[in-house]
N, C-alpha and C. Protein backbone atom coordinates (compact mmCIF):
# COMPACT_ATOMS: atom_id res chain seq x y z
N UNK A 1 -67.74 -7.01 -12.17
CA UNK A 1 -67.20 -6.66 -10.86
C UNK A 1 -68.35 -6.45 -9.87
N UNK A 2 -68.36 -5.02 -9.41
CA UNK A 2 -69.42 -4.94 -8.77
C UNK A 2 -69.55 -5.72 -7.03
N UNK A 3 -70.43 -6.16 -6.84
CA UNK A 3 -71.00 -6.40 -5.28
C UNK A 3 -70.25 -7.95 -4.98
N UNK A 4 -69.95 -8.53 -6.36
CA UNK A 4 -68.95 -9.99 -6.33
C UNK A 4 -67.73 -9.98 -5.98
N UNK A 5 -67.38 -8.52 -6.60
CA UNK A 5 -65.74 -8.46 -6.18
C UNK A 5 -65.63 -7.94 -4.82
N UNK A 6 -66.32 -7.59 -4.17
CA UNK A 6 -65.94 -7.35 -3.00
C UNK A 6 -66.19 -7.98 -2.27
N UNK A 7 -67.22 -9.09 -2.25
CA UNK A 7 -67.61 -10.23 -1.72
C UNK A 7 -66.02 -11.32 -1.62
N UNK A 8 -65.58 -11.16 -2.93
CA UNK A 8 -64.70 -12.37 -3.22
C UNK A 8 -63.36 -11.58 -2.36
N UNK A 9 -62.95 -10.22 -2.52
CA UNK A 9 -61.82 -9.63 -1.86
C UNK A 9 -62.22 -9.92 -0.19
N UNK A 10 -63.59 -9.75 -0.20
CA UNK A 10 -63.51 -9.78 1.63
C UNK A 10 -63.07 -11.64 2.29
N UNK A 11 -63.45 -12.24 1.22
CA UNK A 11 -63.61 -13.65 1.28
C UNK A 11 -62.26 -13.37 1.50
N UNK A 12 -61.36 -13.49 1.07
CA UNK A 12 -59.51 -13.72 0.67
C UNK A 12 -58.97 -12.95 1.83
N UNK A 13 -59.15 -11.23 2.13
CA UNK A 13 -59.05 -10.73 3.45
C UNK A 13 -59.98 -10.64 4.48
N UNK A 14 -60.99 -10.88 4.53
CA UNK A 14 -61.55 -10.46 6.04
C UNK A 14 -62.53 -10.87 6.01
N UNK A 15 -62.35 -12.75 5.88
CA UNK A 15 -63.95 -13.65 6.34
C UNK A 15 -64.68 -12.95 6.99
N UNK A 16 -64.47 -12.24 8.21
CA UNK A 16 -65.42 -12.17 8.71
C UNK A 16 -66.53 -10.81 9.04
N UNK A 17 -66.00 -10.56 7.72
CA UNK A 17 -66.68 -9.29 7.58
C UNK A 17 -67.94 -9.54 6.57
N UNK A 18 -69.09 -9.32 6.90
CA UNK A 18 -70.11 -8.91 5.38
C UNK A 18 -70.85 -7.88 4.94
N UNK A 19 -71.19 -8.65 3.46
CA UNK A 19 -71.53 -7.19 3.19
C UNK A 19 -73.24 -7.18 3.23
N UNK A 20 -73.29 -5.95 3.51
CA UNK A 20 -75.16 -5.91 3.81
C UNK A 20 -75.83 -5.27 2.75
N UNK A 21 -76.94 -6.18 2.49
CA UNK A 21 -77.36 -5.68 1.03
C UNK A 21 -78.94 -5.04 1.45
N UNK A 22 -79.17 -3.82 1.58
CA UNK A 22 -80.79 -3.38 1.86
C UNK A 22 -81.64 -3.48 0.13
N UNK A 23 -82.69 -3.22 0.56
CA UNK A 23 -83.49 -3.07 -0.15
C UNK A 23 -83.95 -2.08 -1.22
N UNK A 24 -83.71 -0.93 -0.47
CA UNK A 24 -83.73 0.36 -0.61
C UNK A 24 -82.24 0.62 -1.43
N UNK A 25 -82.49 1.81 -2.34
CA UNK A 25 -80.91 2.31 -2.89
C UNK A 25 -80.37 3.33 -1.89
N UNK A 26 -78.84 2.67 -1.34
CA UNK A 26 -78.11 3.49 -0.68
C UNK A 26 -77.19 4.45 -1.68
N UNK A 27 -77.29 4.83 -2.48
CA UNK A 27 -76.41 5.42 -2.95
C UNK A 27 -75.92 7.09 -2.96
N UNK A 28 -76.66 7.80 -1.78
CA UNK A 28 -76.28 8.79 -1.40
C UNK A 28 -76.12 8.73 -0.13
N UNK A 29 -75.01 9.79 0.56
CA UNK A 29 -75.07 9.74 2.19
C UNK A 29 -75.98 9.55 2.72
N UNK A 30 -77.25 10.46 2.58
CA UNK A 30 -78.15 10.54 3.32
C UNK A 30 -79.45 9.32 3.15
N UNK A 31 -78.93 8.63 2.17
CA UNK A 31 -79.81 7.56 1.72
C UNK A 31 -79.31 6.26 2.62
N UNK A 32 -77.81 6.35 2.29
CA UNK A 32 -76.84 5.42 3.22
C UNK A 32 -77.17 5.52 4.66
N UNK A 33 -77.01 6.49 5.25
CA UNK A 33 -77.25 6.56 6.93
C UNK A 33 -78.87 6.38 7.37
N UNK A 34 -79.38 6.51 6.39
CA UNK A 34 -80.66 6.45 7.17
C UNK A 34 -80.97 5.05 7.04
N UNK A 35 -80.54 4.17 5.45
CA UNK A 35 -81.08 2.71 5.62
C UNK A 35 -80.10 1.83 6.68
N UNK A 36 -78.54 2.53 7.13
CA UNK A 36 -77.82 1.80 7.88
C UNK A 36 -78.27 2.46 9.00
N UNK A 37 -79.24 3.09 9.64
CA UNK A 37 -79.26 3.64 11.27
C UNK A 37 -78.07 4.26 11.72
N UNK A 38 -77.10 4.68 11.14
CA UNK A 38 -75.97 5.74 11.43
C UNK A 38 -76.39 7.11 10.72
N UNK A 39 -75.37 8.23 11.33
CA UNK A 39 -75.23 9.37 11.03
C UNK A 39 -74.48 9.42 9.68
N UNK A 40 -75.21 10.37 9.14
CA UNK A 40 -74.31 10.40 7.83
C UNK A 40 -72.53 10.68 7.63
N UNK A 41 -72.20 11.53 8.73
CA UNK A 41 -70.76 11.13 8.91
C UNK A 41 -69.74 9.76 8.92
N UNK A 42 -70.98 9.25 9.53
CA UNK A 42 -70.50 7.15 9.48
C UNK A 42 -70.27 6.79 7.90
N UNK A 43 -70.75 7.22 7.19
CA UNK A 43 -70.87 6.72 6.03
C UNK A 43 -69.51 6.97 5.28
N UNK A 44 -68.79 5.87 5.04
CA UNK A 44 -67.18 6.01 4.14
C UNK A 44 -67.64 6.80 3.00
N UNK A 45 -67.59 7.51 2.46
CA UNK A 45 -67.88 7.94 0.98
C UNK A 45 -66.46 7.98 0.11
N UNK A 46 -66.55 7.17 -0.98
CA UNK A 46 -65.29 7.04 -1.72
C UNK A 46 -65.33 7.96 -2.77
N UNK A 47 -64.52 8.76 -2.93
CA UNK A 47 -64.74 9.74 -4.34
C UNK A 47 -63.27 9.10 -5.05
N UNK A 48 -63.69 9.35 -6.47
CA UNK A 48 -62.74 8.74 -7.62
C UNK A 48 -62.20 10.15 -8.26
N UNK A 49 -60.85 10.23 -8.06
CA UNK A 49 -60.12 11.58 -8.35
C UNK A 49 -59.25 11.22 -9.67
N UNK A 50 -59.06 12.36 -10.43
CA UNK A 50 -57.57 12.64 -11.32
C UNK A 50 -57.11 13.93 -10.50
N UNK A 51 -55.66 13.80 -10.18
CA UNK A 51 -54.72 14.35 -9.64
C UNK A 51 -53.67 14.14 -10.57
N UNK A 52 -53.57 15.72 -11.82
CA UNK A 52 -52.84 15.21 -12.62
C UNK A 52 -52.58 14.16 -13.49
N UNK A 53 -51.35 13.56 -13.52
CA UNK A 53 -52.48 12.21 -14.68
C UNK A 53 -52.14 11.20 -13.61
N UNK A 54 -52.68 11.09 -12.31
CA UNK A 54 -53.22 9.93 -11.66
C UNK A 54 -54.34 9.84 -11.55
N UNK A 55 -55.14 8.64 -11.13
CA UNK A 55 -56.17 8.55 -10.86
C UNK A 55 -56.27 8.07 -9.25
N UNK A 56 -56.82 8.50 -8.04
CA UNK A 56 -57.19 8.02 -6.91
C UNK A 56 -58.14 7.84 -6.38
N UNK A 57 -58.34 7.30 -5.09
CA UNK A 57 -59.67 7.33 -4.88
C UNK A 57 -58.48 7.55 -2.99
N UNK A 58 -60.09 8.47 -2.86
CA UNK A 58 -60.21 8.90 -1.64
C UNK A 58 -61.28 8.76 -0.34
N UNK A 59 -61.03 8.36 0.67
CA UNK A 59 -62.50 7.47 1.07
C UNK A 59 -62.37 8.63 2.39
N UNK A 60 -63.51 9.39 2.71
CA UNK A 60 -63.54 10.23 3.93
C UNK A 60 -64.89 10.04 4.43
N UNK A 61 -65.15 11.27 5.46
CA UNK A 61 -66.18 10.93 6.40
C UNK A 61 -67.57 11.55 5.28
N UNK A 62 -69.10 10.53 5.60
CA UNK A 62 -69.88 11.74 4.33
C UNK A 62 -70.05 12.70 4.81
N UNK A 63 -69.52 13.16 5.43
CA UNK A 63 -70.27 14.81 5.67
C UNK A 63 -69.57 15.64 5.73
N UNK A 64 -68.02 15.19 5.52
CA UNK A 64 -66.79 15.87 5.42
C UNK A 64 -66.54 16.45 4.06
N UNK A 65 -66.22 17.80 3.45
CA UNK A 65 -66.07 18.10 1.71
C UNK A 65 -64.60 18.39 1.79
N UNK A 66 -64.23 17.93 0.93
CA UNK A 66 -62.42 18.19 -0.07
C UNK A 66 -62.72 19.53 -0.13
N UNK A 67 -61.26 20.15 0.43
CA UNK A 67 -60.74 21.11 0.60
C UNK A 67 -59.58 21.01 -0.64
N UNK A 68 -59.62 22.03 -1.53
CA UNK A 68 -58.72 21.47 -2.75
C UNK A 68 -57.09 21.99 -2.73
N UNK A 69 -57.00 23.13 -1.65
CA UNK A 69 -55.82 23.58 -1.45
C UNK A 69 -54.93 22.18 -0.61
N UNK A 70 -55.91 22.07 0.31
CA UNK A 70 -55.12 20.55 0.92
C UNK A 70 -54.37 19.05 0.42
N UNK A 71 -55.76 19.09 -0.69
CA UNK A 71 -55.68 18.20 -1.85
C UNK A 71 -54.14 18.94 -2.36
N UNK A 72 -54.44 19.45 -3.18
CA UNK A 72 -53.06 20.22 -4.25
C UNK A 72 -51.80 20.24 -3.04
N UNK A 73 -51.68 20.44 -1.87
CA UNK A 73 -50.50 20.33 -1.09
C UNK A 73 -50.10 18.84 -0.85
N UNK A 74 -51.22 18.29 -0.88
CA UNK A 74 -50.76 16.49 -0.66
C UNK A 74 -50.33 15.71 -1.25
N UNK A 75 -51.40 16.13 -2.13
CA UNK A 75 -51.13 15.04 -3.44
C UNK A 75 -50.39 16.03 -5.04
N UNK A 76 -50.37 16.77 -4.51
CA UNK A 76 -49.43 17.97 -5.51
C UNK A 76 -50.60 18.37 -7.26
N UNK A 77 -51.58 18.25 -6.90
CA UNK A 77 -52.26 18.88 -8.04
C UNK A 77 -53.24 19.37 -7.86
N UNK A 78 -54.47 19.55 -8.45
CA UNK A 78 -55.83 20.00 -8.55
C UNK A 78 -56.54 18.66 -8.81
N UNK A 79 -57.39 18.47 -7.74
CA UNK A 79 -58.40 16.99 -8.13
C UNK A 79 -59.24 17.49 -8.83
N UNK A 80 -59.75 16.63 -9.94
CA UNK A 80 -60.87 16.43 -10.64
C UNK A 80 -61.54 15.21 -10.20
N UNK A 81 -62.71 15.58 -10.45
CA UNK A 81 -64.15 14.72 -10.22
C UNK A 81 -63.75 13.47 -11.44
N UNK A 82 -64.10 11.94 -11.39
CA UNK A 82 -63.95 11.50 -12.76
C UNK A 82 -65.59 11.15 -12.95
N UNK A 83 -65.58 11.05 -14.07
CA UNK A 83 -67.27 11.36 -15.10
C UNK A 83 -67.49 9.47 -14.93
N UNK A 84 -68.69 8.94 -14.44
CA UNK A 84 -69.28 8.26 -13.99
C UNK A 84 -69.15 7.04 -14.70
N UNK A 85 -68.71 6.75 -16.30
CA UNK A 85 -68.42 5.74 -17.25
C UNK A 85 -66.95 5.70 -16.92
N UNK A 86 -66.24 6.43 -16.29
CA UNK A 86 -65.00 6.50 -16.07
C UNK A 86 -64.94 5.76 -15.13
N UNK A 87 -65.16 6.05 -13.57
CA UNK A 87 -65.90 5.53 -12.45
C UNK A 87 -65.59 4.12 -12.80
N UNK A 88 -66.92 3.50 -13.57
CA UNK A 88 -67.16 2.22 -13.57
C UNK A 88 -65.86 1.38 -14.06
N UNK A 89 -65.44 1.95 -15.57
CA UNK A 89 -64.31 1.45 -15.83
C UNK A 89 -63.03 1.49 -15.20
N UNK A 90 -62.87 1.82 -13.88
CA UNK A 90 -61.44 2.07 -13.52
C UNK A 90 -61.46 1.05 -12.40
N UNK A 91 -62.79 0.85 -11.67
CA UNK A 91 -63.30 0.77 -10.47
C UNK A 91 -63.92 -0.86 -10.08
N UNK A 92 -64.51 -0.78 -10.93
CA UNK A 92 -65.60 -1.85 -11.66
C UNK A 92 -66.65 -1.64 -10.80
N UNK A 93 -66.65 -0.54 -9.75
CA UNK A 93 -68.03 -0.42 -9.06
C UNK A 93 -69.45 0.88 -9.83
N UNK A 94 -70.41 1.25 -9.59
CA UNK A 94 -71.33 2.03 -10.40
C UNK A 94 -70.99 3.50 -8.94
N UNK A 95 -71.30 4.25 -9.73
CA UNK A 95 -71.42 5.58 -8.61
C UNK A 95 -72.25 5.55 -7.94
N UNK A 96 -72.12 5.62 -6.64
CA UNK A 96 -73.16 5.47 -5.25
C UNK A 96 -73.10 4.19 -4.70
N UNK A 97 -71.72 2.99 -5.39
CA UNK A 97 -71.52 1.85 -4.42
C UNK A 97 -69.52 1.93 -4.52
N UNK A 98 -69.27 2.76 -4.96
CA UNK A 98 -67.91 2.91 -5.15
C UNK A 98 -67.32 2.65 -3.99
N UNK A 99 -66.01 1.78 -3.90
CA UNK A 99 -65.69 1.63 -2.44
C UNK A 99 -64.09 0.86 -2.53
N UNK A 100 -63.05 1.07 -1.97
CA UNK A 100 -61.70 0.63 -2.29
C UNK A 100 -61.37 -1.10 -2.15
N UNK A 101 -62.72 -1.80 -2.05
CA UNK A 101 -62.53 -2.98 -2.07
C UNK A 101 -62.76 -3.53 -3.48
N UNK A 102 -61.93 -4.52 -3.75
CA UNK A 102 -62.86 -5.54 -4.95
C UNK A 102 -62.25 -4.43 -6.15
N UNK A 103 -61.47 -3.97 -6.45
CA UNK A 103 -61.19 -3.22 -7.45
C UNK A 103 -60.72 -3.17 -9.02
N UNK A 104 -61.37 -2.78 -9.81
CA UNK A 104 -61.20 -3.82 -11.10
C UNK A 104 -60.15 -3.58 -11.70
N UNK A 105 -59.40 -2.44 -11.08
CA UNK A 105 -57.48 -1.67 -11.35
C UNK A 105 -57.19 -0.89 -10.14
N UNK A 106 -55.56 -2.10 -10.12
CA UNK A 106 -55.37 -1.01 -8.77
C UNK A 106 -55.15 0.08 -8.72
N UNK A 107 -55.78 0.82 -7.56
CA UNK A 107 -55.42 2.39 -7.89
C UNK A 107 -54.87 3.09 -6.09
N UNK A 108 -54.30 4.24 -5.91
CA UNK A 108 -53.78 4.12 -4.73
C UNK A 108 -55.04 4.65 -4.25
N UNK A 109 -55.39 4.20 -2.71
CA UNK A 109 -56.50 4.19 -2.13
C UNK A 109 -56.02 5.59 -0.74
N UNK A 110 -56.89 6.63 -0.52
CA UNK A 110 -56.50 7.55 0.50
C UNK A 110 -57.47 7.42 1.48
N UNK A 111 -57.23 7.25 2.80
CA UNK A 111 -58.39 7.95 3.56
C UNK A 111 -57.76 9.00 4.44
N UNK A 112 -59.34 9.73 4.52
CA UNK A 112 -59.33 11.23 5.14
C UNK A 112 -59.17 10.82 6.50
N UNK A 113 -58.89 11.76 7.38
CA UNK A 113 -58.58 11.44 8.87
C UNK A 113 -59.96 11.85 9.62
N UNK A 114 -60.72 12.36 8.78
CA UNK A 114 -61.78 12.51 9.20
C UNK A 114 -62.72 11.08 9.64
N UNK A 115 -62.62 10.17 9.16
CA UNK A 115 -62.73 9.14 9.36
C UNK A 115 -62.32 8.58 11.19
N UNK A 116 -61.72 8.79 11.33
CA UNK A 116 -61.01 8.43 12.83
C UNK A 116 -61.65 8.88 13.73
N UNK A 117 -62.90 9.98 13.13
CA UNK A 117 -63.61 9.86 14.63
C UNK A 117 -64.64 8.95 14.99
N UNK A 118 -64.42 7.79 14.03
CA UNK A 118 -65.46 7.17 14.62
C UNK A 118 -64.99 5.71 14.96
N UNK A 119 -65.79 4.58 15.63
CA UNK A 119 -65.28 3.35 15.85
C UNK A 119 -65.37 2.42 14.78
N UNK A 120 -66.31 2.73 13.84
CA UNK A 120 -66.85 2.32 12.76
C UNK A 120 -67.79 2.92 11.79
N UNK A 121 -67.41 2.66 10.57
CA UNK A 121 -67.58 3.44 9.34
C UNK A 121 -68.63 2.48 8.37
N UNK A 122 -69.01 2.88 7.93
CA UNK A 122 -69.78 2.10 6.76
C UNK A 122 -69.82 2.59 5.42
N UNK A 123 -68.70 2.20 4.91
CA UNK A 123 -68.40 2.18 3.23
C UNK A 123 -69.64 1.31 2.17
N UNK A 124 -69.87 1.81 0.82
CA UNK A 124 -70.66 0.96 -0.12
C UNK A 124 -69.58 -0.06 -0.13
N UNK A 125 -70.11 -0.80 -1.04
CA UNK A 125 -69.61 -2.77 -1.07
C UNK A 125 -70.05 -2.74 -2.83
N UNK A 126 -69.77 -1.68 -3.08
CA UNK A 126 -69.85 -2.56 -5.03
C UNK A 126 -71.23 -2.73 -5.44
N UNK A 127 -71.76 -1.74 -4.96
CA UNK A 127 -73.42 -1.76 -5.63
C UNK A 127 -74.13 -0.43 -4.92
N UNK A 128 -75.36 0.12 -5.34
CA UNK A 128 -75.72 1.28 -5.31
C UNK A 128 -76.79 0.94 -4.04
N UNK A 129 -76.81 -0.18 -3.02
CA UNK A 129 -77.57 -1.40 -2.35
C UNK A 129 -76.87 -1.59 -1.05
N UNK A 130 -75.60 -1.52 -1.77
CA UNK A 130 -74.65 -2.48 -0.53
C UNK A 130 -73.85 -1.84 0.43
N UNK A 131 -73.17 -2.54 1.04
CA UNK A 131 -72.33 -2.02 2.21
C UNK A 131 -71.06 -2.69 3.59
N UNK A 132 -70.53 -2.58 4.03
CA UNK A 132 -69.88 -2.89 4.81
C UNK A 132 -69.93 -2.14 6.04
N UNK A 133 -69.81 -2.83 7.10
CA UNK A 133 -69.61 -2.16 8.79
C UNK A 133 -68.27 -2.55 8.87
N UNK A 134 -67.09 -1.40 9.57
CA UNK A 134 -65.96 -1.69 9.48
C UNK A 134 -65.09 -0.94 10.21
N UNK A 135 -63.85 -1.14 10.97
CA UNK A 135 -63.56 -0.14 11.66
C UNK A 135 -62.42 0.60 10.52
N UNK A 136 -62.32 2.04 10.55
CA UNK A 136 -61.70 3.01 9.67
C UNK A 136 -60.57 2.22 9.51
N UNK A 137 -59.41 2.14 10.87
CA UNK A 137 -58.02 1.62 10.94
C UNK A 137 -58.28 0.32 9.88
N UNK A 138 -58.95 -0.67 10.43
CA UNK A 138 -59.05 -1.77 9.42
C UNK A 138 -59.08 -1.78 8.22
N UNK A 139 -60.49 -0.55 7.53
CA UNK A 139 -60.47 -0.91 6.04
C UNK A 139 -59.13 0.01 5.98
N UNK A 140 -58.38 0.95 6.11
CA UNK A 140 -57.12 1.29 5.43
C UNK A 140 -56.15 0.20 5.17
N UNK A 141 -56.32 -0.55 6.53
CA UNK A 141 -54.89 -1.55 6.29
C UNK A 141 -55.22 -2.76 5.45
N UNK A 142 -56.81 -2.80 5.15
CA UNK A 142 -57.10 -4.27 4.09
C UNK A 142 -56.61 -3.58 2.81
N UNK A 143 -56.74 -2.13 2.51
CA UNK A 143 -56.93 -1.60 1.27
C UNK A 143 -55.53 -1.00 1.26
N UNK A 144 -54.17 -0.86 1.80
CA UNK A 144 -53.09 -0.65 2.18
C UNK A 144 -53.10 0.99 1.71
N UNK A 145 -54.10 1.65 2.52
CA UNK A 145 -54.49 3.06 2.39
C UNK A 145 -53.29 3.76 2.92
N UNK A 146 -53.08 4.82 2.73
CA UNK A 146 -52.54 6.14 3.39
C UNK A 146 -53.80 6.83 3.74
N UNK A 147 -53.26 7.67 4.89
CA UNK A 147 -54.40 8.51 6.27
C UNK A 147 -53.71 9.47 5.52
N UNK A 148 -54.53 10.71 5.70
CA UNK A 148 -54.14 12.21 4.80
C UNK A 148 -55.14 12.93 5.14
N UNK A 149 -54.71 14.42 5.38
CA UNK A 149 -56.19 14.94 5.98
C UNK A 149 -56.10 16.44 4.93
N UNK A 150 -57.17 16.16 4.05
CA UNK A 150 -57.47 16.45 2.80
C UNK A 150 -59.23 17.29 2.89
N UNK A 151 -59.65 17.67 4.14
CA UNK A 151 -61.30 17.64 3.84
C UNK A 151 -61.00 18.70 5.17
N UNK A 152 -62.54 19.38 5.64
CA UNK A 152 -63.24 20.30 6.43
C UNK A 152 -64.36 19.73 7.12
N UNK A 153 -64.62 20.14 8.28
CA UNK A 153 -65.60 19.57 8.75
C UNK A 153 -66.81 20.86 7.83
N UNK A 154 -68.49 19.93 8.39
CA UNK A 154 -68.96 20.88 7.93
C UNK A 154 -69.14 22.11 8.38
N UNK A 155 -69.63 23.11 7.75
CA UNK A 155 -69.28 24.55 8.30
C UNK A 155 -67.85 25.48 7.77
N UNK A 156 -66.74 24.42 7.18
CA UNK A 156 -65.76 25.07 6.80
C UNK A 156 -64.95 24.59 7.27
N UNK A 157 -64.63 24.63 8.55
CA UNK A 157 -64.20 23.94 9.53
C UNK A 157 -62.88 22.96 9.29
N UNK A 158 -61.44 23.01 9.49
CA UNK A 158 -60.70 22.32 8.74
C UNK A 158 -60.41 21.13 9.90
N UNK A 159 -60.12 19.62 8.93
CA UNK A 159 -60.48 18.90 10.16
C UNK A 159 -59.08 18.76 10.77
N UNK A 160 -57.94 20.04 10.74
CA UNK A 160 -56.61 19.77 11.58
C UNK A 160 -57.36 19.83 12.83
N UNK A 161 -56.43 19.65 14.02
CA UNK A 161 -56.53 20.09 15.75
C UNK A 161 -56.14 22.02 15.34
N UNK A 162 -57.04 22.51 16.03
CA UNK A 162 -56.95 23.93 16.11
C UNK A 162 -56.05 24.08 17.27
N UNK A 163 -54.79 25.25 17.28
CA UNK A 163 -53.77 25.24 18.37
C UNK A 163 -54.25 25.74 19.69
């Protein structure tokens, strides 16, 4: 799988998107924003959840953290982290290129609304290297996501509208 399958998924939905492969390992936010010249908030970060006996993946802003009461009201359980051989096998991507494209089992795909503040996001692409430029609305509807607002800004900060 890996950096092919998402190559080949973007091929089938969204010629005209590519994926950018640096040099450097992007595989943390702050590794990601600095080799893409964005803020680390730009950066899609996909986390791979069990919610009960599902498995999801959730794609929010990087600088945004899961709030687990929100989680457990949404999605009705307690998320767990999944352990990194898990990751690969569910996913077919490695941890630190994880990303809802190219997926080696479908799994339901969430994004945070945290995401929406920006015009464009930059998710990994299936390698610990790679990447995509993309607008939020778009990758949900290639990846037939649900919007859910599941996370805090940083500071605590919950990312509803305060009344």
């Amino acid at each position: 799988m890996t950096v092919e399958a998402v190559r080949g998924f973007l091929a089938l939905h969204a010629p005209d998107l590519e994926v950018v492969e640096l040099e450097a390992s992007t595989a943390t936010v702050e590794m990601a924003a600095r080799g893409h010249g964005v803020t680390p908030a730009q950066i899609a970060k996909t986390l791979s959840l069990r919610v009960k006996d599902r498995t999801v993946l959730i794609v929010t802003s990087g600088d945004a953290r899961l709030n687990n009461r929100k989680i457990k009201d949404v999605l009705g359980g307690k998320p767990r982290m999944l352990g990194a051989d898990e990751v690969v096998a569910l996913t077919g991507h490695p941890v630190g290129g994880v990303c809802p494209f190219g997926l080696a089992t479908p799994l339901p795909v969430y994004c945070d609304i945290s995401l929406r503040a920006f015009d464009e996001v930059v998710p990994a692409a299936g390698s610990t290297n790679s990447a995509v430029r993309i607008a939020p609305d778009r990758m949900a509807t290639l990846v037939g996501a649900e919007w859910i607002d599941v996370c805090e800004r940083p500071g605590g900060t919950p990312e509803r509208a305060q009344p």
